[in-house]
PDB file of N, CA and C in Angstrom:
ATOM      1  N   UNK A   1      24.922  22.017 -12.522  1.00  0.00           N
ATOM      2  CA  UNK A   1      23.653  22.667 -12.751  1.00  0.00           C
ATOM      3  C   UNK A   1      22.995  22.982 -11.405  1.00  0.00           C
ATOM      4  N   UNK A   2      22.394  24.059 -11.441  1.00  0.00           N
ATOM      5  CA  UNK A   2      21.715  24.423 -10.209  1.00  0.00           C
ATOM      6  C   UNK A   2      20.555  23.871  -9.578  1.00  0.00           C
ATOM      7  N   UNK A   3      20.272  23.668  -8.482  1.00  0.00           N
ATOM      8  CA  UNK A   3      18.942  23.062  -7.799  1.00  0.00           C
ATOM      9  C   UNK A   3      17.905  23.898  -8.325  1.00  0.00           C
ATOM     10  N   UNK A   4      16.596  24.062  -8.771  1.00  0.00           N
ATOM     11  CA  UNK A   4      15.789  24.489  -8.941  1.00  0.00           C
ATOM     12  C   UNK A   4      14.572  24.137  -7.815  1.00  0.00           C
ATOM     13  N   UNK A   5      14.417  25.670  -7.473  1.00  0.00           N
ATOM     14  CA  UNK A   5      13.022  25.473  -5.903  1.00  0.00           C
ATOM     15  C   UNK A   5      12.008  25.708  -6.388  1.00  0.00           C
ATOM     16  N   UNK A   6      11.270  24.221  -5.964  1.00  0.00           N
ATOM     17  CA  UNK A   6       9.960  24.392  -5.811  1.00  0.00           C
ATOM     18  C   UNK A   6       9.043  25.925  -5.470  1.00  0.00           C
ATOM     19  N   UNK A   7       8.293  26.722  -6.245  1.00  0.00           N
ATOM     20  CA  UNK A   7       7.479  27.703  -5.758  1.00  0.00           C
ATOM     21  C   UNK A   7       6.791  27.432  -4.718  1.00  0.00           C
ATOM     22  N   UNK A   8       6.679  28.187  -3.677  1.00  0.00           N
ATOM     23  CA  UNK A   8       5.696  27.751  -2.507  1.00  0.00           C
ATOM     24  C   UNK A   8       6.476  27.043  -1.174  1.00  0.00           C
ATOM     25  N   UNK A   9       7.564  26.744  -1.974  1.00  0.00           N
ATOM     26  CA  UNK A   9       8.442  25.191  -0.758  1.00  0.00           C
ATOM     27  C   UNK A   9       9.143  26.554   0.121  1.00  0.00           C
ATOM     28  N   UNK A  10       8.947  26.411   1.889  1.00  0.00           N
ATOM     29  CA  UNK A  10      10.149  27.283   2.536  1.00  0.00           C
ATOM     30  C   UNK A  10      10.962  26.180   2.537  1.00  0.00           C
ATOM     31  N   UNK A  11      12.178  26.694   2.733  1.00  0.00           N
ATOM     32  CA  UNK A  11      13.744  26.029   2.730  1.00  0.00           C
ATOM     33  C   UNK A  11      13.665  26.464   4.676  1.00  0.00           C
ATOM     34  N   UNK A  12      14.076  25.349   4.985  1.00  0.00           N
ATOM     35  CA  UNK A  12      14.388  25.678   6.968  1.00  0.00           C
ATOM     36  C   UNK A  12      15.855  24.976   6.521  1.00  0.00           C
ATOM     37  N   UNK A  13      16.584  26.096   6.828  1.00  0.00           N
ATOM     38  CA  UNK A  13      18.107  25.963   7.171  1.00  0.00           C
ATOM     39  C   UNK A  13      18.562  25.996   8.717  1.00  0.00           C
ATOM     40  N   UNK A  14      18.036  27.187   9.040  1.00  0.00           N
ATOM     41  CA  UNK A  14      18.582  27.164  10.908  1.00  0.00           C
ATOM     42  C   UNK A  14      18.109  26.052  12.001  1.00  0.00           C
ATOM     43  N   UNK A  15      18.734  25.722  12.521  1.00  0.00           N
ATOM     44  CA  UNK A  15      18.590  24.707  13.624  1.00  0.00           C
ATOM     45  C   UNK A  15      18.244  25.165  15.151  1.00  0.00           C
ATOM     46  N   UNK A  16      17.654  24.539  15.523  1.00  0.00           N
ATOM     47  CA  UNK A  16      17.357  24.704  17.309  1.00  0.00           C
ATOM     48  C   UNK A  16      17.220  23.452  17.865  1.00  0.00           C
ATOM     49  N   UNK A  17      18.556  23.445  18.518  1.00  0.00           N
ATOM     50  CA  UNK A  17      18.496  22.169  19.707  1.00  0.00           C
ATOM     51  C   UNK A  17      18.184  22.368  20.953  1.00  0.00           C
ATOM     52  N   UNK A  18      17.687  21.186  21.179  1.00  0.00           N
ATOM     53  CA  UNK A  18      16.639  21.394  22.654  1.00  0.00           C
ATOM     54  C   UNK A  18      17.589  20.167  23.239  1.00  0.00           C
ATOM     55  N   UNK A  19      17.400  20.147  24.822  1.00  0.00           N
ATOM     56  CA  UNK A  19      17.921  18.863  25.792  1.00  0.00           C
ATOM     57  C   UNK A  19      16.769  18.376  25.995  1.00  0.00           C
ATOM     58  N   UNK A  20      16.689  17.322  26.460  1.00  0.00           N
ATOM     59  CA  UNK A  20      15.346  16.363  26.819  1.00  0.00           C
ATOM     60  C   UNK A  20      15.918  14.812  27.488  1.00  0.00           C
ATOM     61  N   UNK A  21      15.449  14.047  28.065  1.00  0.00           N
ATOM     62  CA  UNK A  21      15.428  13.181  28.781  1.00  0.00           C
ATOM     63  C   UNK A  21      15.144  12.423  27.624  1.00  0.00           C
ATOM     64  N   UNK A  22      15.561  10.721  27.622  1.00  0.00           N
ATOM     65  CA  UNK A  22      15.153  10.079  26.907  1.00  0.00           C
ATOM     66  C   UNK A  22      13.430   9.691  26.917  1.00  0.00           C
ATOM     67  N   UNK A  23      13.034   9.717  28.063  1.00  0.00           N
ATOM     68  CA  UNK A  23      11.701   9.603  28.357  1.00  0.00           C
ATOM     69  C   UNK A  23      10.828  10.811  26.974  1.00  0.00           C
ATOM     70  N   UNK A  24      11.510  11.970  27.903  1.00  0.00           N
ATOM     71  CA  UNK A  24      10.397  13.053  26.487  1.00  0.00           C
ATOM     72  C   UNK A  24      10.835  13.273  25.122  1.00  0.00           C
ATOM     73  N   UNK A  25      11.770  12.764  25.088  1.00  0.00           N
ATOM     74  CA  UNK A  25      12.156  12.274  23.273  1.00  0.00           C
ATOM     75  C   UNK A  25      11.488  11.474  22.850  1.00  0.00           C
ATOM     76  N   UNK A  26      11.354  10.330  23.418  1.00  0.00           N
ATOM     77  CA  UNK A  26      10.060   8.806  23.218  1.00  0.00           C
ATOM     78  C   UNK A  26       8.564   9.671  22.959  1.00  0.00           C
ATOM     79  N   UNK A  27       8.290  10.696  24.083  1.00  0.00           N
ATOM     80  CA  UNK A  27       6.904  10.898  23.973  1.00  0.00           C
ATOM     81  C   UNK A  27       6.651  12.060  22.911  1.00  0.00           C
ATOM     82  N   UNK A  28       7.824  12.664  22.824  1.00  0.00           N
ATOM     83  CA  UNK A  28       7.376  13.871  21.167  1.00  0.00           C
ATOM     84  C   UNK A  28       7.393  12.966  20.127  1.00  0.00           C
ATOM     85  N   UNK A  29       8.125  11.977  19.833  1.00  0.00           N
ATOM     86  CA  UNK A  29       8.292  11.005  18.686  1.00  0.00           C
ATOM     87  C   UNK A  29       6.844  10.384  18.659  1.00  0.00           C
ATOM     88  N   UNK A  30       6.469   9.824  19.393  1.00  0.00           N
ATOM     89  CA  UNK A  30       4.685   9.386  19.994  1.00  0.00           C
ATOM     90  C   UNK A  30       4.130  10.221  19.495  1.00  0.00           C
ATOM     91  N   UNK A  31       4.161  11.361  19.823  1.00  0.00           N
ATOM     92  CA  UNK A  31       3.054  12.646  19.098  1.00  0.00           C
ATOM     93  C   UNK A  31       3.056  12.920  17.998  1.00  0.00           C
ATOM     94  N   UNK A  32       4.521  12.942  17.708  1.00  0.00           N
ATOM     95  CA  UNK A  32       4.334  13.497  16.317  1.00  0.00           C
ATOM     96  C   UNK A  32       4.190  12.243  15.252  1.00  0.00           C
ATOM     97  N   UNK A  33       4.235  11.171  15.497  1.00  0.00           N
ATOM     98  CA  UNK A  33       3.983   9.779  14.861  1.00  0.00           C
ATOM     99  C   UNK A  33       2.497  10.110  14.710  1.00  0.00           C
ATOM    100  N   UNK A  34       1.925   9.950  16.039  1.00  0.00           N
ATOM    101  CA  UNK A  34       0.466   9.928  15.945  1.00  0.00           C
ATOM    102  C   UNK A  34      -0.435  11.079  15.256  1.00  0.00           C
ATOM    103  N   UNK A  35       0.062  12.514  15.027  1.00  0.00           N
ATOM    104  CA  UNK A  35      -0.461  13.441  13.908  1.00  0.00           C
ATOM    105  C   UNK A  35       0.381  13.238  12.337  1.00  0.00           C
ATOM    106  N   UNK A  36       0.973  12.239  12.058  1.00  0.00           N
ATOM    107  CA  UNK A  36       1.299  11.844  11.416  1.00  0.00           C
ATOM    108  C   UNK A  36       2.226  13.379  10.653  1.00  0.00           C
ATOM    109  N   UNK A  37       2.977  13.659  11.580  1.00  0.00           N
ATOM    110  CA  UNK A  37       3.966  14.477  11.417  1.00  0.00           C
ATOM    111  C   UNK A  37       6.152  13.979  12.098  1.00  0.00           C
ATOM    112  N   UNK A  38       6.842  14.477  11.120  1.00  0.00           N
ATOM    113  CA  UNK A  38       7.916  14.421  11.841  1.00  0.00           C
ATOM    114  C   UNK A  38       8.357  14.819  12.891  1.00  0.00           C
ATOM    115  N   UNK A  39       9.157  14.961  13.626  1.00  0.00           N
ATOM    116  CA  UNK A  39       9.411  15.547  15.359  1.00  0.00           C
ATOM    117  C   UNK A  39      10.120  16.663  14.786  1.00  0.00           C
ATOM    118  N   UNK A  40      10.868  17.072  14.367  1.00  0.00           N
ATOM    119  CA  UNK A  40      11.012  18.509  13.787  1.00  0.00           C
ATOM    120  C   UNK A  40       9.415  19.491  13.865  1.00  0.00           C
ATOM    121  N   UNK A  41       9.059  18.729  12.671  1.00  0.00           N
ATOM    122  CA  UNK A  41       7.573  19.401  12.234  1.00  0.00           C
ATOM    123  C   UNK A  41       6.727  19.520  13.251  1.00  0.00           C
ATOM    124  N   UNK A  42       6.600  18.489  14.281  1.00  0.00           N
ATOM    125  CA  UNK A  42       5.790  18.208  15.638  1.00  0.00           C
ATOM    126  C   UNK A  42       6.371  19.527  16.327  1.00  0.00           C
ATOM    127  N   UNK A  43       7.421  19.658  16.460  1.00  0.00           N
ATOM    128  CA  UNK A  43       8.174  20.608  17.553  1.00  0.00           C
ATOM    129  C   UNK A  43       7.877  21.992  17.236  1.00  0.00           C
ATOM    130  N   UNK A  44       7.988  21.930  16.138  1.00  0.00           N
ATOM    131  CA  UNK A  44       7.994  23.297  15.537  1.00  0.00           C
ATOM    132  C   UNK A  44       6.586  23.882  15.344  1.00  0.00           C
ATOM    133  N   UNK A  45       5.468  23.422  15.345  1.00  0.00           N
ATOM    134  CA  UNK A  45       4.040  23.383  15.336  1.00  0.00           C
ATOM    135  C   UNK A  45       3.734  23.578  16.663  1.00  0.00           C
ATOM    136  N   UNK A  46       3.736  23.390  17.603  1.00  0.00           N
ATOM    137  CA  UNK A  46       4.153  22.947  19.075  1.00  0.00           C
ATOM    138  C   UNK A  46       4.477  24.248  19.385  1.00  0.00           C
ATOM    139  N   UNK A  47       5.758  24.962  19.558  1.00  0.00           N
ATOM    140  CA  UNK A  47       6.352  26.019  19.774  1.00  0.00           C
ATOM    141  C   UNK A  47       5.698  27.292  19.195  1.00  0.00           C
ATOM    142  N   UNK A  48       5.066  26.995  17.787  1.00  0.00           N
ATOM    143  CA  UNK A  48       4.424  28.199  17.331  1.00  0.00           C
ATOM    144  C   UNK A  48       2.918  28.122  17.408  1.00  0.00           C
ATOM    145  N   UNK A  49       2.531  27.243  18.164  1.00  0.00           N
ATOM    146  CA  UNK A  49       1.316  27.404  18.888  1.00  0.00           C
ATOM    147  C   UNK A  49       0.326  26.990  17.747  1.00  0.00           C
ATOM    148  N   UNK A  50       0.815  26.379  16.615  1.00  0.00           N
ATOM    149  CA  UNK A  50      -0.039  26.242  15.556  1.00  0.00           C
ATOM    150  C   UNK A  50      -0.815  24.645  16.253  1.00  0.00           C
ATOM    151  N   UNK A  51      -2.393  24.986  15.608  1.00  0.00           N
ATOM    152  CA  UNK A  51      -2.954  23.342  15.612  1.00  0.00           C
ATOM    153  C   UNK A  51      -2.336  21.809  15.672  1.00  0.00           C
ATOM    154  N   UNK A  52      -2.221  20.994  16.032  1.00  0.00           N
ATOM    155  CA  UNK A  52      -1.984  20.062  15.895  1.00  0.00           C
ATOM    156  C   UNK A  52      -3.090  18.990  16.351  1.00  0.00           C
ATOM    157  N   UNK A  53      -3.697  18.230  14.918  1.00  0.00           N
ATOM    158  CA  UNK A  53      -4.752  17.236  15.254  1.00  0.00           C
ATOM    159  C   UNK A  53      -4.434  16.072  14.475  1.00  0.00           C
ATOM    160  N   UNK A  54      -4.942  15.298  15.531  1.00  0.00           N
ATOM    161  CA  UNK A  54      -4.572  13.524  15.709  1.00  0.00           C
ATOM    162  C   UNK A  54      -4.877  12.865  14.589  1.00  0.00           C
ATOM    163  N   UNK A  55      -4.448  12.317  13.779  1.00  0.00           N
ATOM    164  CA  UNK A  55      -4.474  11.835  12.694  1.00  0.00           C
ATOM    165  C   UNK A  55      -5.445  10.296  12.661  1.00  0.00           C
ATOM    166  N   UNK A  56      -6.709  10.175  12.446  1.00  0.00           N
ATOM    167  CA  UNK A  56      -7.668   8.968  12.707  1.00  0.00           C
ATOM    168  C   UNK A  56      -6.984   8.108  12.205  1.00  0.00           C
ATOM    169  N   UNK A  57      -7.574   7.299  13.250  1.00  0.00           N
ATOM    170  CA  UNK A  57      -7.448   5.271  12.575  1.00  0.00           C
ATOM    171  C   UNK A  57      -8.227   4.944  11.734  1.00  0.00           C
ATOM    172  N   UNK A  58      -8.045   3.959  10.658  1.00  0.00           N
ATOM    173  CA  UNK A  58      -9.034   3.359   9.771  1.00  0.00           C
ATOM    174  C   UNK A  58     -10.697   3.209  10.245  1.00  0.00           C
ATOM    175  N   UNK A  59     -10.454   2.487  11.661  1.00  0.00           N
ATOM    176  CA  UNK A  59     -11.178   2.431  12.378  1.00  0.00           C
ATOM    177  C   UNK A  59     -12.439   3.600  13.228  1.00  0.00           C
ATOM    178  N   UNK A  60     -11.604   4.564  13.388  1.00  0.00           N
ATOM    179  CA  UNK A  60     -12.025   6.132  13.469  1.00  0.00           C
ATOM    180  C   UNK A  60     -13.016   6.449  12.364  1.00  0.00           C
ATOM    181  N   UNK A  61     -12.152   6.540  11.071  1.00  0.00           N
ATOM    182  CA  UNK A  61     -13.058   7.046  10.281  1.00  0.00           C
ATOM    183  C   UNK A  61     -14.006   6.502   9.348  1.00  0.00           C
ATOM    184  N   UNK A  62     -13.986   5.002   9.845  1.00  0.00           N
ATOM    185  CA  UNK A  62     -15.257   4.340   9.539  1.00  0.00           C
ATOM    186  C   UNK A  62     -16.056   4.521  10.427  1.00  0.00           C
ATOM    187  N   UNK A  63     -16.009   4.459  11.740  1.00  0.00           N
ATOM    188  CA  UNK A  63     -17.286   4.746  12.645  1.00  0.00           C
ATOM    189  C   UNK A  63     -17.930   6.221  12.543  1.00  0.00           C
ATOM    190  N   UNK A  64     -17.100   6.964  11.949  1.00  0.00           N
ATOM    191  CA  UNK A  64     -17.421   8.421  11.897  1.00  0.00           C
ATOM    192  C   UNK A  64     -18.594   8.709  10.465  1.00  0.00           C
ATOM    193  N   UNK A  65     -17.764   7.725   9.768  1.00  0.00           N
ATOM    194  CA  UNK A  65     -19.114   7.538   8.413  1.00  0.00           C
ATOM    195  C   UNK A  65     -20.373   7.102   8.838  1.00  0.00           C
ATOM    196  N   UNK A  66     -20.234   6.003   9.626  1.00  0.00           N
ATOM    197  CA  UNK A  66     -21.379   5.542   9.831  1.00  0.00           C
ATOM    198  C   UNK A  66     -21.978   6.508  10.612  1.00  0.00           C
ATOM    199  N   UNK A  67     -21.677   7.199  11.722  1.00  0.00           N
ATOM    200  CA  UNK A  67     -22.355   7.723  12.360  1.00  0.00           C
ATOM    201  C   UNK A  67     -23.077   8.683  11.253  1.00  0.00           C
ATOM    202  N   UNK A  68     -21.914   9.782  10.429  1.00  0.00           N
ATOM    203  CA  UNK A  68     -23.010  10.654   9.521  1.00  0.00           C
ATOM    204  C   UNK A  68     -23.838   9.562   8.739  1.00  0.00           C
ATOM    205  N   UNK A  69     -23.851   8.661   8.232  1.00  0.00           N
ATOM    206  CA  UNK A  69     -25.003   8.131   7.490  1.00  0.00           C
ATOM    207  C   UNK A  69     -26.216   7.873   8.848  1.00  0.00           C
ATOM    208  N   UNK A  70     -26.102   7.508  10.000  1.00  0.00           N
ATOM    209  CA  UNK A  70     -27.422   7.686  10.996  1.00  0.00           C
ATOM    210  C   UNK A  70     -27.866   8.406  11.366  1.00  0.00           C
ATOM    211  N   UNK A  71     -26.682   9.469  11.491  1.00  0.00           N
ATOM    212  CA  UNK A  71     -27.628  11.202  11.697  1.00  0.00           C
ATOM    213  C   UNK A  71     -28.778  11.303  10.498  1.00  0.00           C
ATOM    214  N   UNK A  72     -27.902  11.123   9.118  1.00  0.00           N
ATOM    215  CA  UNK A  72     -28.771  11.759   8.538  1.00  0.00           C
ATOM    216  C   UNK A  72     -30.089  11.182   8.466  1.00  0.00           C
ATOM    217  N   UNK A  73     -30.123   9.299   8.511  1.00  0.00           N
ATOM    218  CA  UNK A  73     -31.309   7.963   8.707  1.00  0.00           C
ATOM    219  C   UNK A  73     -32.254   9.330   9.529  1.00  0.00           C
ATOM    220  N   UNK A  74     -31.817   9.514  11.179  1.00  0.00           N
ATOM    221  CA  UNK A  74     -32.322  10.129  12.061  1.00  0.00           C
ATOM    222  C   UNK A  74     -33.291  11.334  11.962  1.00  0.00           C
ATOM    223  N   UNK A  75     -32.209  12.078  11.146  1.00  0.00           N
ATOM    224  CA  UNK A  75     -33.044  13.209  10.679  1.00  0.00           C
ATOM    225  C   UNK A  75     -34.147  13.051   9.902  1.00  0.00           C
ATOM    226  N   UNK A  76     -33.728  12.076   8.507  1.00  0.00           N
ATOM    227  CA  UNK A  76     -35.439  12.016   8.072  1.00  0.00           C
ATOM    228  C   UNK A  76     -36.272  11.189   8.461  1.00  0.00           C
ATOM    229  N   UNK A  77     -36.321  10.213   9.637  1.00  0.00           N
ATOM    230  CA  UNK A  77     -37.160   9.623  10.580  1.00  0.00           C
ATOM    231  C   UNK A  77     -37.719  10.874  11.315  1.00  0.00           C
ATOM    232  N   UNK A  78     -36.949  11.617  12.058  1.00  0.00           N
ATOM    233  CA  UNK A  78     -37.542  12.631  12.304  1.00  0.00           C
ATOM    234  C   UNK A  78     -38.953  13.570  11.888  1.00  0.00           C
ATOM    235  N   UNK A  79     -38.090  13.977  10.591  1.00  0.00           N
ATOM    236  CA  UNK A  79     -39.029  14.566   9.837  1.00  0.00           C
ATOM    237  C   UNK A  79     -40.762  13.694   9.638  1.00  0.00           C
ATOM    238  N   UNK A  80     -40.625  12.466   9.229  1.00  0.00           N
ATOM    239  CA  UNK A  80     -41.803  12.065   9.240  1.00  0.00           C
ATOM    240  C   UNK A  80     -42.832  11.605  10.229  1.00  0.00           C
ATOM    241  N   UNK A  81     -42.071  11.820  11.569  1.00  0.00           N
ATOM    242  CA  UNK A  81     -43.119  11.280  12.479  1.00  0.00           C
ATOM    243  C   UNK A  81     -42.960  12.941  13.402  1.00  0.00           C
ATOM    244  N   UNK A  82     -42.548  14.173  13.163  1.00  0.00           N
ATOM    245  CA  UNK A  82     -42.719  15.311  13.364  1.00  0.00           C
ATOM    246  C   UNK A  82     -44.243  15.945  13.558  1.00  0.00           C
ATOM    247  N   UNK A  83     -44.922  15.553  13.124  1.00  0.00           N
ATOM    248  CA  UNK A  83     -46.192  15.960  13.383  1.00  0.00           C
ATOM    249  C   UNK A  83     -47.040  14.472  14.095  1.00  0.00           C
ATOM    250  N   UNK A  84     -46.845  13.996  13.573  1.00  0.00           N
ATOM    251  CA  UNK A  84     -47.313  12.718  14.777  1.00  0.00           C
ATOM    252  C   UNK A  84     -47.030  12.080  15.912  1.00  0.00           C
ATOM    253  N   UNK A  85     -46.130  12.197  16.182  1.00  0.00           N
ATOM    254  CA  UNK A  85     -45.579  11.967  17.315  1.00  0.00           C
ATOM    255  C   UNK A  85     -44.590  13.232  18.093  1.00  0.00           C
ATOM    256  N   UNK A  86     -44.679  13.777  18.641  1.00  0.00           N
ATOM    257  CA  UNK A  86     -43.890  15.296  19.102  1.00  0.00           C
ATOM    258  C   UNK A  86     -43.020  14.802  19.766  1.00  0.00           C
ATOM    259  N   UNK A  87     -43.429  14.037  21.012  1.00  0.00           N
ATOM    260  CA  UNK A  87     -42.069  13.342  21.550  1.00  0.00           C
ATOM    261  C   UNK A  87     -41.290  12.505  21.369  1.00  0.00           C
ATOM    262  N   UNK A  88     -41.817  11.847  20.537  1.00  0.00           N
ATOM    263  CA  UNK A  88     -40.711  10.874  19.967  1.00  0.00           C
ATOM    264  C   UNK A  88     -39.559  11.780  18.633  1.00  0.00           C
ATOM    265  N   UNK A  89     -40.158  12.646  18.317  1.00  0.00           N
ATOM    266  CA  UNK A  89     -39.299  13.859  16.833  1.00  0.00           C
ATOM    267  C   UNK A  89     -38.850  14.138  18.257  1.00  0.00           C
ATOM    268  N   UNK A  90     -38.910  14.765  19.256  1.00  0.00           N
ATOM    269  CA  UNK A  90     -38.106  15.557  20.734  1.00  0.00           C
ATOM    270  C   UNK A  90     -36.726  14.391  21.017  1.00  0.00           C
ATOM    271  N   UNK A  91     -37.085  13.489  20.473  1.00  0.00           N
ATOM    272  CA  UNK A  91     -35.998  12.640  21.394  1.00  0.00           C
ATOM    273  C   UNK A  91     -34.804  12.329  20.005  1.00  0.00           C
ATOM    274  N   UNK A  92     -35.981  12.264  19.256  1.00  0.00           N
ATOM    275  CA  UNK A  92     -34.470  12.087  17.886  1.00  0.00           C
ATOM    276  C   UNK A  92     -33.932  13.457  17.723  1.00  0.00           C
ATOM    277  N   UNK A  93     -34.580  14.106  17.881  1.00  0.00           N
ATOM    278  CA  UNK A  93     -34.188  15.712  17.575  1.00  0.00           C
ATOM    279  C   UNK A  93     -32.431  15.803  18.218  1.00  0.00           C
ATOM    280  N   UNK A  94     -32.586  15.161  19.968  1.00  0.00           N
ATOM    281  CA  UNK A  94     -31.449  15.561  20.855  1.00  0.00           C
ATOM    282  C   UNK A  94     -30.331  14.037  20.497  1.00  0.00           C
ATOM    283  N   UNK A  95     -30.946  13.508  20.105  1.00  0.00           N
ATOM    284  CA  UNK A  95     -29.982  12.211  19.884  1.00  0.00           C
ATOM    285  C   UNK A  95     -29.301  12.390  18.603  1.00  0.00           C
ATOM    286  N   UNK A  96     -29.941  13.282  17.829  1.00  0.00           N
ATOM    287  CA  UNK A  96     -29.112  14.144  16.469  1.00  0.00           C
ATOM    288  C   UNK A  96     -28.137  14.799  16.945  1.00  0.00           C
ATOM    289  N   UNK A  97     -28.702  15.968  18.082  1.00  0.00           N
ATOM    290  CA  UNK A  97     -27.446  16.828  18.362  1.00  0.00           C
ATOM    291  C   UNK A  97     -26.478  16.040  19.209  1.00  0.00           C
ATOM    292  N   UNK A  98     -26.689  15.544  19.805  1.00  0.00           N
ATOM    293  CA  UNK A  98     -25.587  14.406  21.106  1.00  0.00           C
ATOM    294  C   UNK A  98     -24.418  13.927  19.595  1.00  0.00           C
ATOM    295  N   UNK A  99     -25.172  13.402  18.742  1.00  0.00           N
ATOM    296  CA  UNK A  99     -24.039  12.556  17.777  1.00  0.00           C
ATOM    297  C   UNK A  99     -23.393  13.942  17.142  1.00  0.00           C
ATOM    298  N   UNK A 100     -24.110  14.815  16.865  1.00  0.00           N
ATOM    299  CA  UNK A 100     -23.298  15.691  15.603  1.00  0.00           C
ATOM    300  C   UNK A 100     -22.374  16.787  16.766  1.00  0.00           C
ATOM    301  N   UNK A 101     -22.810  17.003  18.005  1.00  0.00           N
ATOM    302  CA  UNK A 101     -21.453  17.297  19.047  1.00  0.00           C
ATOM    303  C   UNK A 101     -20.196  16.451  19.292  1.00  0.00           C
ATOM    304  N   UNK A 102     -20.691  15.295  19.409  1.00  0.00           N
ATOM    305  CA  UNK A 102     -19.629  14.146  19.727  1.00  0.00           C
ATOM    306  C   UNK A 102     -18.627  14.473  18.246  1.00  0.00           C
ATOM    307  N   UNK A 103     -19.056  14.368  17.350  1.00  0.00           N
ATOM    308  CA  UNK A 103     -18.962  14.253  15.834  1.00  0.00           C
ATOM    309  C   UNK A 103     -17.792  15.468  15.634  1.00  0.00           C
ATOM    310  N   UNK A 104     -18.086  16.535  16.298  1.00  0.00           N
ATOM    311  CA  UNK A 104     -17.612  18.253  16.330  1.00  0.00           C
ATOM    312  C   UNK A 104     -16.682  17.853  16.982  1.00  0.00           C
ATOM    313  N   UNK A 105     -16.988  17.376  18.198  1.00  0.00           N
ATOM    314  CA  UNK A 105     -15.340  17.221  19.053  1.00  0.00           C
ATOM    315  C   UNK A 105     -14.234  16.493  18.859  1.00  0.00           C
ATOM    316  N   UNK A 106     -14.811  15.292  17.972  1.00  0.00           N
ATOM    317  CA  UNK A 106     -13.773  14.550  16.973  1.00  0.00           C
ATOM    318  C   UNK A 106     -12.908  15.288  16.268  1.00  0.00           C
ATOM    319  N   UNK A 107     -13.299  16.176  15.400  1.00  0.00           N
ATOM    320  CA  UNK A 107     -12.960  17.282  14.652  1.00  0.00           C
ATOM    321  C   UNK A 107     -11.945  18.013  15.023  1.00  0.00           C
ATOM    322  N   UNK A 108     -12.447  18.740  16.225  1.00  0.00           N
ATOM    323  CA  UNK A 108     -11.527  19.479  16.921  1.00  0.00           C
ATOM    324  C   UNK A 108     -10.447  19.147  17.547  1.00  0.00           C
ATOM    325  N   UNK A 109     -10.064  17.799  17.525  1.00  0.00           N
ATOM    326  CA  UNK A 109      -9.214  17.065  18.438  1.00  0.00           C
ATOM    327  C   UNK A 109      -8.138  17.615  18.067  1.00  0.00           C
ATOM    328  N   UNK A 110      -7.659  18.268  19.088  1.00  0.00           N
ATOM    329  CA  UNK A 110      -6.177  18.741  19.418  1.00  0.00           C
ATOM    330  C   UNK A 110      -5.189  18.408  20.401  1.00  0.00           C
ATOM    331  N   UNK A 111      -4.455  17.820  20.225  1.00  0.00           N
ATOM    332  CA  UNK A 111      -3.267  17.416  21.195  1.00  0.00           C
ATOM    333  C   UNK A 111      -2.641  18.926  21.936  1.00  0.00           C
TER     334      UNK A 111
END
C-alpha cells in the first residue's frame, strides 16, 4: 500500500554536504539545540537567511511575565498620580518604555 502525504508537508530529498572542523560541528549543533531546531533545519534556515530565534528558558519566560504584569501595575500607577504629581507620572512613564524596549529586544532575539 502506498505512503499517503501529509497536505502541506514538503518532502526534502536532495542533500548538501558541507566540510567543517569538529569544533564548528559542536557549535551549529549548540545553535540549533538552543532554537530548538535540528542541524539540518538550523543549516538550512541559516543559508536561506530565514529568522532564527532563541528558544527561552523556563526561567526567561517567567521573568518576562512578570515583567508584563509590572508594566502594566506601572501604567495604572501612572495613570493615577498623572495629574498630581507630573514628575513622578515622567519617571514611570520612561521606566515603562525602558521595560517594554528591553521586552521588544527579547522578542527580536536573533542568532
Amino acid at each position: 500500500m502506498k505512503k499517503q502525504r501529509l497536505k502541506g508537508v514538503v518532502q526534502r530529498k536532495e542533500t548538501v554536504k558541507v566540510r567543517c572542523t569538529k569544533l564548528e560541528k559542536k557549535q551549529i549543533e549548540k545553535l540549533a539545540k538552543s532554537a530548538s531546531l535540528t542541524t539540518a533545519g538550523y543549516m538550512r534556515k541559516k543559508s536561506l537567511n530565514h529568522k532564527i530565534h532563541k528558544t527561552l528558558t523556563t526561567e526567561e519566560i517567567e521573568a518576562m511575565m512578570i515583567l508584563s504584569r509590572n508594566v502594566n501595575a506601572l501604567i495604572r500607577i501612572s495613570n493615577l498620580v498623572r495629574n498630581r504629581q507630573p514628575n513622578l507620572y515622567h519617571e514611570i512613564e520612561m521606566l515603562v518604555k525602558n521595560i517594554q524596549e528591553w521586552y521588544q529586544g527579547l522578542n527580536k532575539y536573533d542568532k
